[in-house]
Protein backbone atom coordinates (compact mmCIF):
# COMPACT_ATOMS: atom_id res chain seq x y z
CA UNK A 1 90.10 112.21 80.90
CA UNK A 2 93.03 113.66 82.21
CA UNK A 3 93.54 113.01 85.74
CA UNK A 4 94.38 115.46 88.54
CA UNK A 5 97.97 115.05 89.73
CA UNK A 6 97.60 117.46 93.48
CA UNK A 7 96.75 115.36 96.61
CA UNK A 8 94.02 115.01 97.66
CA UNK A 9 93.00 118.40 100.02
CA UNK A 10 89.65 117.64 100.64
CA UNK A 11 91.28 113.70 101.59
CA UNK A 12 93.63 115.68 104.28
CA UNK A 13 91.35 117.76 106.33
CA UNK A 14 88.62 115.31 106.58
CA UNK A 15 91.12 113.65 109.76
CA UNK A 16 91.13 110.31 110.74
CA UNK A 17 92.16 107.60 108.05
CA UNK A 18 88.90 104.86 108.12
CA UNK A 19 91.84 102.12 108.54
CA UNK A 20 92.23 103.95 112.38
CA UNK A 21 88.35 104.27 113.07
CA UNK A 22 88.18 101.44 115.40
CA UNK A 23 91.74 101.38 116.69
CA UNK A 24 90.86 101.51 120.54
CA UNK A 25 89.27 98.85 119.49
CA UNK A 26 92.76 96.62 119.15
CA UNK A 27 93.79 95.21 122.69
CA UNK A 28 96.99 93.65 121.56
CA UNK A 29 99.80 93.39 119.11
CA UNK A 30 99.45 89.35 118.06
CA UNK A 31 97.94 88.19 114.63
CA UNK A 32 94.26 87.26 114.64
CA UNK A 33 93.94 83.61 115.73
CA UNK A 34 92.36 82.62 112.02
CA UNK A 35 95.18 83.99 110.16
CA UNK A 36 97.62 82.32 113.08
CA UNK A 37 100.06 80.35 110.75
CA UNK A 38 103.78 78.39 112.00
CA UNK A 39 105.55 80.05 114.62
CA UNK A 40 108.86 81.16 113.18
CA UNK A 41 110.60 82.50 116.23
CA UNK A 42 109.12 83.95 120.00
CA UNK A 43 110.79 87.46 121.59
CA UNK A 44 110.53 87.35 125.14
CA UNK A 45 107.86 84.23 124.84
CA UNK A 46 105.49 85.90 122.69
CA UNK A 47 105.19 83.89 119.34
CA UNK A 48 105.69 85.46 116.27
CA UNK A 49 103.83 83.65 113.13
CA UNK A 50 104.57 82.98 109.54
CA UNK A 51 101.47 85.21 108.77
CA UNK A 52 102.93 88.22 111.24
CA UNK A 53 106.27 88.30 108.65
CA UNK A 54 104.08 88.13 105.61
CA UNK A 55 101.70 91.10 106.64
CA UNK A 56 104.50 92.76 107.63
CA UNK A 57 106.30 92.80 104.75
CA UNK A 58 103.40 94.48 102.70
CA UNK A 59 103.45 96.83 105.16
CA UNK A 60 106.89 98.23 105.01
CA UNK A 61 106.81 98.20 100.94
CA UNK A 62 103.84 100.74 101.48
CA UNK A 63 105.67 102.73 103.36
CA UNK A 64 108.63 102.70 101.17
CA UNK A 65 111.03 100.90 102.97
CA UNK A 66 113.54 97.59 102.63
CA UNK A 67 111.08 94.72 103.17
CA UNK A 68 113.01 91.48 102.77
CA UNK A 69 111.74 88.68 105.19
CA UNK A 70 114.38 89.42 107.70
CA UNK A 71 113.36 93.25 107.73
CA UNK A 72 109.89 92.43 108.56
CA UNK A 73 110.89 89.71 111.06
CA UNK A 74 112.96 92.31 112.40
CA UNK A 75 110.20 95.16 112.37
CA UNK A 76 107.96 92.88 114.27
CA UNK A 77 110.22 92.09 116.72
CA UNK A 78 110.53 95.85 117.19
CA UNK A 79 106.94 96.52 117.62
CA UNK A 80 106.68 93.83 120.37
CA UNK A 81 109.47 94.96 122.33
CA UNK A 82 108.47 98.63 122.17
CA UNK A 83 104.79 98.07 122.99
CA UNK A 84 105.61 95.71 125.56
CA UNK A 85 107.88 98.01 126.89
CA UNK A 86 105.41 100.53 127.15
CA UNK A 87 103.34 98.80 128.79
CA UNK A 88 105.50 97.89 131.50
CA UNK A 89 105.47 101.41 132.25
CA UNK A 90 101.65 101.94 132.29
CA UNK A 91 101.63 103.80 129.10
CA UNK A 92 99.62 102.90 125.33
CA UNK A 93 98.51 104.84 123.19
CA UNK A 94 94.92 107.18 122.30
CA UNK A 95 93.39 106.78 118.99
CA UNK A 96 94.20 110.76 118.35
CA UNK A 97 98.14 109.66 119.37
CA UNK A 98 97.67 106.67 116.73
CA UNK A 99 96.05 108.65 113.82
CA UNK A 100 99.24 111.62 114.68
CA UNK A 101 101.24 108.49 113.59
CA UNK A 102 99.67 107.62 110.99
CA UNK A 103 99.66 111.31 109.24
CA UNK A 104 103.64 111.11 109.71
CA UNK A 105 104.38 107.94 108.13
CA UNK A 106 101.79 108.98 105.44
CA UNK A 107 103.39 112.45 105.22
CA UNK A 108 107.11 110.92 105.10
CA UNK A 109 106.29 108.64 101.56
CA UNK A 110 103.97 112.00 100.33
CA UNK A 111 100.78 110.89 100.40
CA UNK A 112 97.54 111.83 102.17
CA UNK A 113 95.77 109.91 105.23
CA UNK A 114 93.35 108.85 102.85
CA UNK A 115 95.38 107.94 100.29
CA UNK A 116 98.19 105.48 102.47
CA UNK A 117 94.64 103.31 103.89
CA UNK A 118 93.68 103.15 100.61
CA UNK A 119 96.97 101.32 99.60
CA UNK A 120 96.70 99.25 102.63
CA UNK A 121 93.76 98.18 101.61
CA UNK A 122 94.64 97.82 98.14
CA UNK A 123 98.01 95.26 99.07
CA UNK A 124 95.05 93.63 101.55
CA UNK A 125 97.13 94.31 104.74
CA UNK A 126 95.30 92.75 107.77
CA UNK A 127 93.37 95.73 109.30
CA UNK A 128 94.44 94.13 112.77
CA UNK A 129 98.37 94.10 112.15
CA UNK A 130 98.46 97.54 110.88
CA UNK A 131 96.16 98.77 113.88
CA UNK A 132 98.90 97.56 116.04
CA UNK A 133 101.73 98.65 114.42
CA UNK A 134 100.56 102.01 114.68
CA UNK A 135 100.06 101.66 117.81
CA UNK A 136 103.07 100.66 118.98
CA UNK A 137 104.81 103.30 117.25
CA UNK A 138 102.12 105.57 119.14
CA UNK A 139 102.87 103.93 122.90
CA UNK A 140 106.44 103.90 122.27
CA UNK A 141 106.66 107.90 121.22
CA UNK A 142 104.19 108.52 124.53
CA UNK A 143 106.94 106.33 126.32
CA UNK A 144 109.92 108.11 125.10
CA UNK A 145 108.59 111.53 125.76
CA UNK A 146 107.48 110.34 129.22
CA UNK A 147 110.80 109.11 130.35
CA UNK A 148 112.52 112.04 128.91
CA UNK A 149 110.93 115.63 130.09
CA UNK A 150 114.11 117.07 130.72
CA UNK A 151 114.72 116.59 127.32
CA UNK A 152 114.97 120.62 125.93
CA UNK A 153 116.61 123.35 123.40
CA UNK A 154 118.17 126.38 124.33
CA UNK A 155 116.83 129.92 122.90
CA UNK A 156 120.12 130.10 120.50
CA UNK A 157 119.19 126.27 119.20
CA UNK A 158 116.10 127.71 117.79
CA UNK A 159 117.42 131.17 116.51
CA UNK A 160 119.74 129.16 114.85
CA UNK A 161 117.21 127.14 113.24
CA UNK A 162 114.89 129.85 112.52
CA UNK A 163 118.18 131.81 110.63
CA UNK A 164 118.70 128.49 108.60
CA UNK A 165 115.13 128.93 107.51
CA UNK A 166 114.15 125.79 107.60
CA UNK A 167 110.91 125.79 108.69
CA UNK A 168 108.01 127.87 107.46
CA UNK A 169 105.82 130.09 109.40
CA UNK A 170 102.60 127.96 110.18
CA UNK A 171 99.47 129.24 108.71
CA UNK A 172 96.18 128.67 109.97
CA UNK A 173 93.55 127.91 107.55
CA UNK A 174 89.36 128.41 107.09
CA UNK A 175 88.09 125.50 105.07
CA UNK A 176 84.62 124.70 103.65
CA UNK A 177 84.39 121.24 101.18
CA UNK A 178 82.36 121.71 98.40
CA UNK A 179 81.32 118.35 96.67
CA UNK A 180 80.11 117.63 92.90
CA UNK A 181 77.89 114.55 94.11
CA UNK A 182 78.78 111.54 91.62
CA UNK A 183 75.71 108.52 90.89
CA UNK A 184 77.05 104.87 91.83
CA UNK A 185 79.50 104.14 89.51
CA UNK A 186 79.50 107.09 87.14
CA UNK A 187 80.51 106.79 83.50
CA UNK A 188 83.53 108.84 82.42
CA UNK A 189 80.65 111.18 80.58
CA UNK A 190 79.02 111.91 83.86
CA UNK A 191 82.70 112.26 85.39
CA UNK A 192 83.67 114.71 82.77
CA UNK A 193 80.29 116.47 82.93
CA UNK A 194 80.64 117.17 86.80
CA UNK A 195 84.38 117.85 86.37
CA UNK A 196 83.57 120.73 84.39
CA UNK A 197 80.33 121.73 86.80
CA UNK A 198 83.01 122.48 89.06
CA UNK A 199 85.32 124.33 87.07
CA UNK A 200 82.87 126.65 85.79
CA UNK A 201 81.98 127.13 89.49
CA UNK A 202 85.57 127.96 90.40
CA UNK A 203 85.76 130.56 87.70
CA UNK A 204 82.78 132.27 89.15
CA UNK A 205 83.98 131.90 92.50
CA UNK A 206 84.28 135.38 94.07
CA UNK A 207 84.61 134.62 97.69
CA UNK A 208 83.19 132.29 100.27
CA UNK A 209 80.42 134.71 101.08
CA UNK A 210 78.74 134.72 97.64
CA UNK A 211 80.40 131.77 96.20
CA UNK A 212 79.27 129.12 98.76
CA UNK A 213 75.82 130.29 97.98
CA UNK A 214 75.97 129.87 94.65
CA UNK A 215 77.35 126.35 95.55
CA UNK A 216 74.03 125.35 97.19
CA UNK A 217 72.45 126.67 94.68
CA UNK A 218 73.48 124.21 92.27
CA UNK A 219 71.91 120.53 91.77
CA UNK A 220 73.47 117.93 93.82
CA UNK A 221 76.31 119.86 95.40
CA UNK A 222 76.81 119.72 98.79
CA UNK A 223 78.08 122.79 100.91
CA UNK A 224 80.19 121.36 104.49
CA UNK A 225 80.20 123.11 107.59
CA UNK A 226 83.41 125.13 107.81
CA UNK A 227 86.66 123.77 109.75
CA UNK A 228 90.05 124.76 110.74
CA UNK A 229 93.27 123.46 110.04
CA UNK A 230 96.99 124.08 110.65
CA UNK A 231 99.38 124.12 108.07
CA UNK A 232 101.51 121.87 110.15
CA UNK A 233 98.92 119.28 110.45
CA UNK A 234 98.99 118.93 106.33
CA UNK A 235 101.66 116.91 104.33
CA UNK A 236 104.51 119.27 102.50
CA UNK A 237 102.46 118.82 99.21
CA UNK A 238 98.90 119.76 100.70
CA UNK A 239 100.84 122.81 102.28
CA UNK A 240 102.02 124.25 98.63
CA UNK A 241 98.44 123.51 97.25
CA UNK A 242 96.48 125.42 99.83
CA UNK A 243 99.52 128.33 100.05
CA UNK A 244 99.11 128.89 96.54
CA UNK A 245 95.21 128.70 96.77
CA UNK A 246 93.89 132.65 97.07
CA UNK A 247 92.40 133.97 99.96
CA UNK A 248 88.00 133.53 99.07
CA UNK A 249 88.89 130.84 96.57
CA UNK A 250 88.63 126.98 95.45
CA UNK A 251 91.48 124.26 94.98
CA UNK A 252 91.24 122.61 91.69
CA UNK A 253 88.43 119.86 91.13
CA UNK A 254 89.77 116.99 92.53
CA UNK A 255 87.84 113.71 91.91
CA UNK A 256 87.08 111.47 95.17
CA UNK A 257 85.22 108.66 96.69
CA UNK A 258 82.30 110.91 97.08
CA UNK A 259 82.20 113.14 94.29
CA UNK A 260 84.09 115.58 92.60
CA UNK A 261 85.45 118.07 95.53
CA UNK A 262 87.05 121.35 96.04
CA UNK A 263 87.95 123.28 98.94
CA UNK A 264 87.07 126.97 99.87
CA UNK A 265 90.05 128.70 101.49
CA UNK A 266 87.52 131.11 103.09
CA UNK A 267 90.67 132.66 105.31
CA UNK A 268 94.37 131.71 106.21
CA UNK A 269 96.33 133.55 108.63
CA UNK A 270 99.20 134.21 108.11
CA UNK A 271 101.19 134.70 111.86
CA UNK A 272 101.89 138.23 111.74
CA UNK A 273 104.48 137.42 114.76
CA UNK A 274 106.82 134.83 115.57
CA UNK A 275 105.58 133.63 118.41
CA UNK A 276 104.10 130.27 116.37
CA UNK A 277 106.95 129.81 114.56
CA UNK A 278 109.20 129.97 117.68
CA UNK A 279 107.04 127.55 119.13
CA UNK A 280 106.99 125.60 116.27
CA UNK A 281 110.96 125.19 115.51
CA UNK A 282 111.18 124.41 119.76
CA UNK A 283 109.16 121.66 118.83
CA UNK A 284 110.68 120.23 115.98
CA UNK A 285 114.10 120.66 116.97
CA UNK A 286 113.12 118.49 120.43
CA UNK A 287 111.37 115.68 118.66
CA UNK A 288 114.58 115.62 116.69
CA UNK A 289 116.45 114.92 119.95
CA UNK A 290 114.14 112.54 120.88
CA UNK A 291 114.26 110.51 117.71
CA UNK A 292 117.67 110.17 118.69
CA UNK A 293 117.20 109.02 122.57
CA UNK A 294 114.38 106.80 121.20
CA UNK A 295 116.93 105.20 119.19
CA UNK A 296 119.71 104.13 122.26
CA UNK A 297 116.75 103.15 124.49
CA UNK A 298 115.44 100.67 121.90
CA UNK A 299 119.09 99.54 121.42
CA UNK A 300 119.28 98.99 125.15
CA UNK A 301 115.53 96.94 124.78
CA UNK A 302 116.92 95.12 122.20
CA UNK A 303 119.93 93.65 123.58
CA UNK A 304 118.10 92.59 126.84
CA UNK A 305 115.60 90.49 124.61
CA UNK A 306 115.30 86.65 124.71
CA UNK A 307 114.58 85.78 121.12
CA UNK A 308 114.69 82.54 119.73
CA UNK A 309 113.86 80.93 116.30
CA UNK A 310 112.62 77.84 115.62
C-alpha cells in the first residue's frame, strides 16, 4: 500500500497533544521518585538524577537537537533555573500556554501535535519529564513577556517586514473531519478497501452542503461538528496542504488512529485587508525581540547559579 506522505490535517486541528492532557496535573519539575536514580550534580540545591540526564537526552534527539550527556545535563539545568525563576515571580504556566509550546517545538522539527507525542511515546520518554519541560518553557515565555511590556516595534519595523514578504496573510479556515471508521486492527485489505471508500467520496465531493450528506450517508463514516482554525495556528506544511485544498472540498485520505480521515474545507477566508496581517507581522517581529531578551536574562540566571557536581 502506498503510504500518504502530507501531515496529518485532521492530527492538527483536533488541538491538544494527549501527552499535554493532564499537564495541570504536574506540580513540579523533579523526576518521579520510582525512576529517582544517583544524583549527578544539584543547581541551587535541587538534585538532579542520573534518570533526569537520560530522559532528557531522548528528549532533545526528538526534537532534533545535539543531545550528548552534557547537553541534556545542561538543558535540565536550564529548565530548573527558568521555572524556578518564574516562580519566584508568581508566574507558571496554563495548560493552553503549555500545549502553544508544544505546537512550536512540534512545528520547528515539521511535524504535527499528534505526531511529536507519538514519538515521545515511541522513544518511551517519561510522560512526567516532558510535562515539565514544557512547562518550563511555558512559565519562562509568560515570565519574559511579563517583565518586558515595554518591549515594542515601530510602524516602519513592520512595513518593512511586510515589503520583505515574509510572512503570509493569515487565513481563517471552516473545517469538518470526515472519518472512514477502521475495525481493531484492520488487515491491509480492509485498509485498502476504506482507502479507496474515501477516494471515491472525494471525487464526488461537490461541496460541504451536499457532500457531508452524502458522507453520513455512507456505512461507518462519521461526519464531526464543524470548527475553526487559523492558518497561523497550523505547522508550515499543514498550511500548504489546506491552501492548496479548494474551497467545498476534501484533503487527501489520510490514514489515522481512528480511521481513514479527510477534512472538508467548507470555507477559508482569505483577509481581504491588512489589518490581520499587520497584526500578525507586529507580533512576530516582537516575539523575535523577545527571544533575544529571553536569552541575556537567562545568561544573567545562569551565572548567579550555585551548581555543583558530585
Amino acid at each position: 500500500m502506498k503510504q500518504n506522505r502530507h501531515p496529518s490535517v485532521a492530527a492538527a486541528v483536533r488541538g491538544a497533544a494527549i501527552l499535554l492532557a493532564a499537564a495541570g496535573a504536574c506540580a513540579g519539575l523533579g523526576a518521579s521518585p520510582a525512576a529517582a536514580q544517583a544524583v549527578v550534580t544539584a543547581v541551587n540545591g535541587d538534585p538532579i538524577t542520573s534518570f533526569d540526564v537520560a530522559e532528557y537526552e531522548k528528549i532533545l534527539r526528538l526534537e532534533h537537537k545535539p543531545a550528548s550527556h552534557a547537553d541534556a545535563l545542561e538543558a535540565v539545568v536550564a529548565d530548573r533555573l527558568r521555572y524556578d525563576e518564574a516562580r519566584h515571580w508568581g508566574i507558571d504556566a496554563a495548560d493552553g500556554d503549555i500545549t502553544s509550546v508544544l505546537q512550536k517545538t512540534s512545528a520547528a522539527v515539521k511535524m504535527d501535535t499528534q505526531a511529536f507525542s507519538q514519538g515521545a511515546a515511541k522513544a518511551k520518554i517519561d510522560l512526567e519529564t516532558i510535562r515539565s519541560h514544557f512547562r518550563s518553557m511555558a512559565a519562562w515565555d509568560n515570565l519574559v513577556r511579563a517583565r518586558n511590556k515595554g518591549v515594542g516595534v515601530t510602524e516602519e519595523e513592520v512595513a518593512a517586514a511586510i515589503a520583505r514578504g515574509g510572512t503570509d496573510k493569515v487565513t481563517n479556515y471552516r473545517l469538518q473531519q470526515v472519518i472512514f471508521v477502521l475495525p481493531v486492527n484492520p488487515t491491509p485489505a480492509i485498509v485498502e478497501s476504506r482507502i479507496a471508500e474515501a477516494k471515491a467520496l472525494r471525487n464526488r465531493f461537490d461541496g460541504c452542503e451536499t457532500g457531508l450528506q452524502l458522507a453520513r450517508s455512507l456505512p461507518n463514516v462519521a461526519v464531526k461538528e464543524p470548527m475553526n482554525r487559523s492558518s497561523d495556528a497550523l505547522s508550515p506544511g499543514l498550511r500548504k496542504v489546506l491552501a492548496e485544498t479548494q474551497r467545498g472540498m476534501l484533503t487527501v485520505p489520510d490514514r489515522s488512529t481512528n480511521g481513514v480521515e479527510m477534512v472538508a474545507v467548507c470555507d477559508k477566508d482569505d483577509a481581504k485587508d491588512d489589518t490581520t496581517l499587520h497584526e500578525q507581522v507586529q507580533k512576530n517581529l516582537i516575539a523575535e525581540k523577545l527571544v533575544a531578551v529571553s536569552a541575556q536574562m537567562y545568561r544573567d540566571l545562569r551565572k548567579s547559579a550555585v551548581i555543583s557536581k558530585n
